[in-house]
N, C-alpha and C. Protein backbone atom coordinates (compact mmCIF):
# COMPACT_ATOMS: atom_id res chain seq x y z
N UNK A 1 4.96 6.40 14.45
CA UNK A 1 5.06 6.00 13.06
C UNK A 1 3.89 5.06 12.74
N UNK A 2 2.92 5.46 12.61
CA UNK A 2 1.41 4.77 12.20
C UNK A 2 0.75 5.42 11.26
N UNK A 3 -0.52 4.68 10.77
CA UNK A 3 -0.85 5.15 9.45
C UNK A 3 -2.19 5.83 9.84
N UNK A 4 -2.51 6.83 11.19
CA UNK A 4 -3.42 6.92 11.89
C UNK A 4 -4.02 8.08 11.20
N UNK A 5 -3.55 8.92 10.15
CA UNK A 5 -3.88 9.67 9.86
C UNK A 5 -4.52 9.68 8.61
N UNK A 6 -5.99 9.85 7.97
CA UNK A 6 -7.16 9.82 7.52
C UNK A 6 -6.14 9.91 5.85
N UNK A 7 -5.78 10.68 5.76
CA UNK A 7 -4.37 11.65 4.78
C UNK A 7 -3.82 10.64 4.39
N UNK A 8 -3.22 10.28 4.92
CA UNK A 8 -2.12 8.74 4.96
C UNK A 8 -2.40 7.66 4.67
N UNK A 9 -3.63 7.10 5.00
CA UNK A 9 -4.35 6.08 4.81
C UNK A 9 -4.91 5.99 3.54
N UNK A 10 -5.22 7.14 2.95
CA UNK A 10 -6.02 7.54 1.50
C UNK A 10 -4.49 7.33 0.53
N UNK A 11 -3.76 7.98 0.80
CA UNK A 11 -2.04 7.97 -0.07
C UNK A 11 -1.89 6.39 -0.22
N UNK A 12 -2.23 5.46 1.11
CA UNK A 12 -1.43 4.17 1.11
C UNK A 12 -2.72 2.83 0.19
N UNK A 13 -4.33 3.84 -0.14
CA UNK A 13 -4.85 3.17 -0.77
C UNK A 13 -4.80 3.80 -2.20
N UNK A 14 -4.13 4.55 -2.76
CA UNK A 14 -3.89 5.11 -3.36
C UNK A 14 -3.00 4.48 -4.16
N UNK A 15 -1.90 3.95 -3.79
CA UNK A 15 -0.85 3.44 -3.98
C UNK A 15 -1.04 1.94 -4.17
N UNK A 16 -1.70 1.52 -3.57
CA UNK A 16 -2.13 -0.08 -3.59
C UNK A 16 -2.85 -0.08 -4.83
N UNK A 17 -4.27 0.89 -4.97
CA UNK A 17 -5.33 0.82 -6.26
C UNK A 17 -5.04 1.64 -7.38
N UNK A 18 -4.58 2.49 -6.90
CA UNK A 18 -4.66 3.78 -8.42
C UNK A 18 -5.79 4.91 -7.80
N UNK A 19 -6.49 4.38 -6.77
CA UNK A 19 -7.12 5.45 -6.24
C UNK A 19 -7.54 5.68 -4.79
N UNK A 20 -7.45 6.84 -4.60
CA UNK A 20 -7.88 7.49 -3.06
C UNK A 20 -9.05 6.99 -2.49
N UNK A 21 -10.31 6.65 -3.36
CA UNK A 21 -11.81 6.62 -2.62
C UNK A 21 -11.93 4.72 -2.88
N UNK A 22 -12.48 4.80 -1.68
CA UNK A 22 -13.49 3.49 -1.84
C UNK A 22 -14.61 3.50 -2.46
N UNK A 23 -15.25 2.59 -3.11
CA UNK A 23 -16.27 2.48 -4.11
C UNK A 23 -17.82 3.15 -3.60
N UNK A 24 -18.51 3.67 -4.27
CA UNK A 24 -19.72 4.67 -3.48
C UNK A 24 -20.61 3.97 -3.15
N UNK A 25 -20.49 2.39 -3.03
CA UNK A 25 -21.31 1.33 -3.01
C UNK A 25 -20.95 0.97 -1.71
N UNK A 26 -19.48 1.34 -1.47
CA UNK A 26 -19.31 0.84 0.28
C UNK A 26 -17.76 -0.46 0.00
N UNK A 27 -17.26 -1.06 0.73
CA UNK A 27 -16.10 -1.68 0.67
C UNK A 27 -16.29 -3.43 -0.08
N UNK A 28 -17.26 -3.37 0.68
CA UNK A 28 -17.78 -4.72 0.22
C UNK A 28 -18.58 -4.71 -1.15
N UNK A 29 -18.72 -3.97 -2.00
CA UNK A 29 -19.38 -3.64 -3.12
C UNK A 29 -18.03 -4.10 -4.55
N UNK A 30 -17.10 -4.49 -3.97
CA UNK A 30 -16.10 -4.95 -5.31
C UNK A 30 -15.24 -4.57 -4.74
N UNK A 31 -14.18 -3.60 -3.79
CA UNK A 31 -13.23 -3.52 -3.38
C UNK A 31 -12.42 -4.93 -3.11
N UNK A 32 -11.52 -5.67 -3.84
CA UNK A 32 -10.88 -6.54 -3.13
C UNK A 32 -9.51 -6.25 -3.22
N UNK A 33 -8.91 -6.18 -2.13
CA UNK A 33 -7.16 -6.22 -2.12
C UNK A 33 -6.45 -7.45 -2.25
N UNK A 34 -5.68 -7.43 -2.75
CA UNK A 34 -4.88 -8.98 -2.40
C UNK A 34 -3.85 -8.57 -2.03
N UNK A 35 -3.49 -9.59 -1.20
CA UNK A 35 -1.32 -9.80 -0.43
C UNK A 35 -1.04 -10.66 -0.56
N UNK A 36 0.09 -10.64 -1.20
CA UNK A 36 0.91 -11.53 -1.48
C UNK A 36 2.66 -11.70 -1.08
N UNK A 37 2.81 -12.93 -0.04
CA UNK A 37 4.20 -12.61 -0.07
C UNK A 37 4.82 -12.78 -1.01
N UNK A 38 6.24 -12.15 -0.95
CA UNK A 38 7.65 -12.01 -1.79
C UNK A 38 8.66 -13.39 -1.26
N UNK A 39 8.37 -13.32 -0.30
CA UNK A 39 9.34 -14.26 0.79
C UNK A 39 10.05 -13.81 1.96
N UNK A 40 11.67 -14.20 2.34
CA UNK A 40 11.82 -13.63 3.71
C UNK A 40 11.66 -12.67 3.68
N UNK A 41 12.55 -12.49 4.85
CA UNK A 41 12.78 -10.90 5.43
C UNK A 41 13.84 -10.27 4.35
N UNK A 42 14.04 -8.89 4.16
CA UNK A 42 15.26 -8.10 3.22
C UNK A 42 14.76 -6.73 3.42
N UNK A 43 15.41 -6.22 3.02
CA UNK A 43 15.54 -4.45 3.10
C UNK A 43 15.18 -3.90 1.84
N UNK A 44 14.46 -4.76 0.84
CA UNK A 44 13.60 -3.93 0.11
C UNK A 44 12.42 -4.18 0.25
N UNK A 45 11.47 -2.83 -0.69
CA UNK A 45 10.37 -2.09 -0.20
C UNK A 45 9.48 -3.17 -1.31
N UNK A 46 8.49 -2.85 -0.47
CA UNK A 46 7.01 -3.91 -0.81
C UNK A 46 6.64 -3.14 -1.90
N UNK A 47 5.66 -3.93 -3.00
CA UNK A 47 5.30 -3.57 -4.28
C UNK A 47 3.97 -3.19 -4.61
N UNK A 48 3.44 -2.60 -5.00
CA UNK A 48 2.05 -2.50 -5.24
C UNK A 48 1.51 -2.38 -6.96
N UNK A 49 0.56 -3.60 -7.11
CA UNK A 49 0.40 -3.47 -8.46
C UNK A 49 -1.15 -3.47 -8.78
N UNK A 50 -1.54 -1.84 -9.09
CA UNK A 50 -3.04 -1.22 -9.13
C UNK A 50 -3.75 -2.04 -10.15
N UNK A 51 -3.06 -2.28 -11.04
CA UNK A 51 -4.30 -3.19 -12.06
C UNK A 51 -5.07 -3.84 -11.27
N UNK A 52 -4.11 -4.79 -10.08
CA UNK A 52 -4.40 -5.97 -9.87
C UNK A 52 -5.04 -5.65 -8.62
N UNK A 53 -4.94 -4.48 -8.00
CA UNK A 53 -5.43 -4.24 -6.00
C UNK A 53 -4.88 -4.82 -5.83
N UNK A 54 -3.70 -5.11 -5.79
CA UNK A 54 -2.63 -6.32 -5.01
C UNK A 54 -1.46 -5.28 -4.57
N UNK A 55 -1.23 -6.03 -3.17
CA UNK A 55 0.37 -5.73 -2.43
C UNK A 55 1.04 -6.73 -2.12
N UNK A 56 2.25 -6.75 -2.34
CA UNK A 56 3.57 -7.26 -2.24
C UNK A 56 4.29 -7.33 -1.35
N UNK A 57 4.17 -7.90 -0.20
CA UNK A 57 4.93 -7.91 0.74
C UNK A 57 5.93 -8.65 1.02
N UNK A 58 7.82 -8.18 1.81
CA UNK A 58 8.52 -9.81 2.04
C UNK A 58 7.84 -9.79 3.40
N UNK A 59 7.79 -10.87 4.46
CA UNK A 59 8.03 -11.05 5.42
C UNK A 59 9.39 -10.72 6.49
N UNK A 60 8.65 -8.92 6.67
CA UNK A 60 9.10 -8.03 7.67
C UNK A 60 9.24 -9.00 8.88
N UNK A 61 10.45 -8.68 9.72
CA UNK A 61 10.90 -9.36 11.01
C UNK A 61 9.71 -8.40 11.83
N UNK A 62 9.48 -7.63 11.81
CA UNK A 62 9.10 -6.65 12.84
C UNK A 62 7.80 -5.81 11.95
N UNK A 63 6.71 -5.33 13.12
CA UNK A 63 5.70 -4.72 12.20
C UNK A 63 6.37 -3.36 12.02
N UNK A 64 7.55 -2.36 12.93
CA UNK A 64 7.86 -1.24 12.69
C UNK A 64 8.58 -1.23 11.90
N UNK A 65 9.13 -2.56 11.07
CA UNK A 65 9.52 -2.50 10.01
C UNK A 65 8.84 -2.34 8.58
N UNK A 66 7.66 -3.04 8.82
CA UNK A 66 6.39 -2.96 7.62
C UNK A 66 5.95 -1.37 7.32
N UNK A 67 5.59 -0.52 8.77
CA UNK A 67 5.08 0.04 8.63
C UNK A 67 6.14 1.49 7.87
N UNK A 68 7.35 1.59 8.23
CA UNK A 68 8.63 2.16 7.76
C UNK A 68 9.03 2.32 6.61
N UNK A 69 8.57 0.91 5.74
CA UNK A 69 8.76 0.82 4.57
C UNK A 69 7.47 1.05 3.74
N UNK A 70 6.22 1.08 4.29
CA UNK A 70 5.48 1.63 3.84
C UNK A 70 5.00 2.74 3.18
N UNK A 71 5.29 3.37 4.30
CA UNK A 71 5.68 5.33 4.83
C UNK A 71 6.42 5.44 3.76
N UNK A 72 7.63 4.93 3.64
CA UNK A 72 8.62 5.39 2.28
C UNK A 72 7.94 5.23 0.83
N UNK A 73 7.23 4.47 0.96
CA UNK A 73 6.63 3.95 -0.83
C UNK A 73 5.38 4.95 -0.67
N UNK A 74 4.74 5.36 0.52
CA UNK A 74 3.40 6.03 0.75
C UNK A 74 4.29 7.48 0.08
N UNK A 75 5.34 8.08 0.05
CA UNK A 75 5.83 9.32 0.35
C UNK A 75 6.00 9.36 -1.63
N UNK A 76 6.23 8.56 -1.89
CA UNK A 76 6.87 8.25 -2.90
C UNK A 76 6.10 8.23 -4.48
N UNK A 77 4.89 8.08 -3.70
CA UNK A 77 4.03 7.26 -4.46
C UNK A 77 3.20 8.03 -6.28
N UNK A 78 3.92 9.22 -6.28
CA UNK A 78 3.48 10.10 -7.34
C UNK A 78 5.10 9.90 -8.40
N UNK A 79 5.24 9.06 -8.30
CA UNK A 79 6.54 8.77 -9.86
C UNK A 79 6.34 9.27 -10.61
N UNK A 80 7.40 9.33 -11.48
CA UNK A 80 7.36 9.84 -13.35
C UNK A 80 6.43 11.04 -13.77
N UNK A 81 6.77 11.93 -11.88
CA UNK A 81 5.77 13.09 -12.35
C UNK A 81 4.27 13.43 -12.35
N UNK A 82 3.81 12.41 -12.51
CA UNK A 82 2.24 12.24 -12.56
C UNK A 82 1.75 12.35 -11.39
N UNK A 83 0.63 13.41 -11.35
CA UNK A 83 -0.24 13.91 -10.47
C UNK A 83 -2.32 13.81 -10.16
């Protein structure tokens, strides 16, 4: 359960930005992400808000927990239809 796959990794920046590609300038050319915790630990799923390149994280007890709940929002990540 890792995000080792090229596929996956594009979905989970996808989901964070609003888009699949990194900038044609390279990462360091304006790409910035931000994280931000939520607080403890809980059993809901981390947030991602593209305006902002920001993710939402609580403080997962466990990383196979981070990465679990990820996977679920990564799977998810085409809502209200839109393609």
């Amino acid at each position: 359960m890792e995000l080792s796959d090229a596929a996956d990794q594009r979905r989970v920046l996808r989901w964070i930005t609003g888009s699949d590609r990194i900038p044609s300038a390279g990462v360091g050319s304006g790409l910035v992400l931000r994280i931000q915790s939520l607080g403890p630990d809980c059993e809901r799923l981390p947030q991602a808000r593209t305006c902002f390149n920001m993710l939402q994280l609580w403080n997962y007890s466990a990383r196979r927990c981070f990465v679990r709940k990820v996977l679920v929002c990564r799977r998810g990540e085409e809502g209200f239809g839109l393609k």
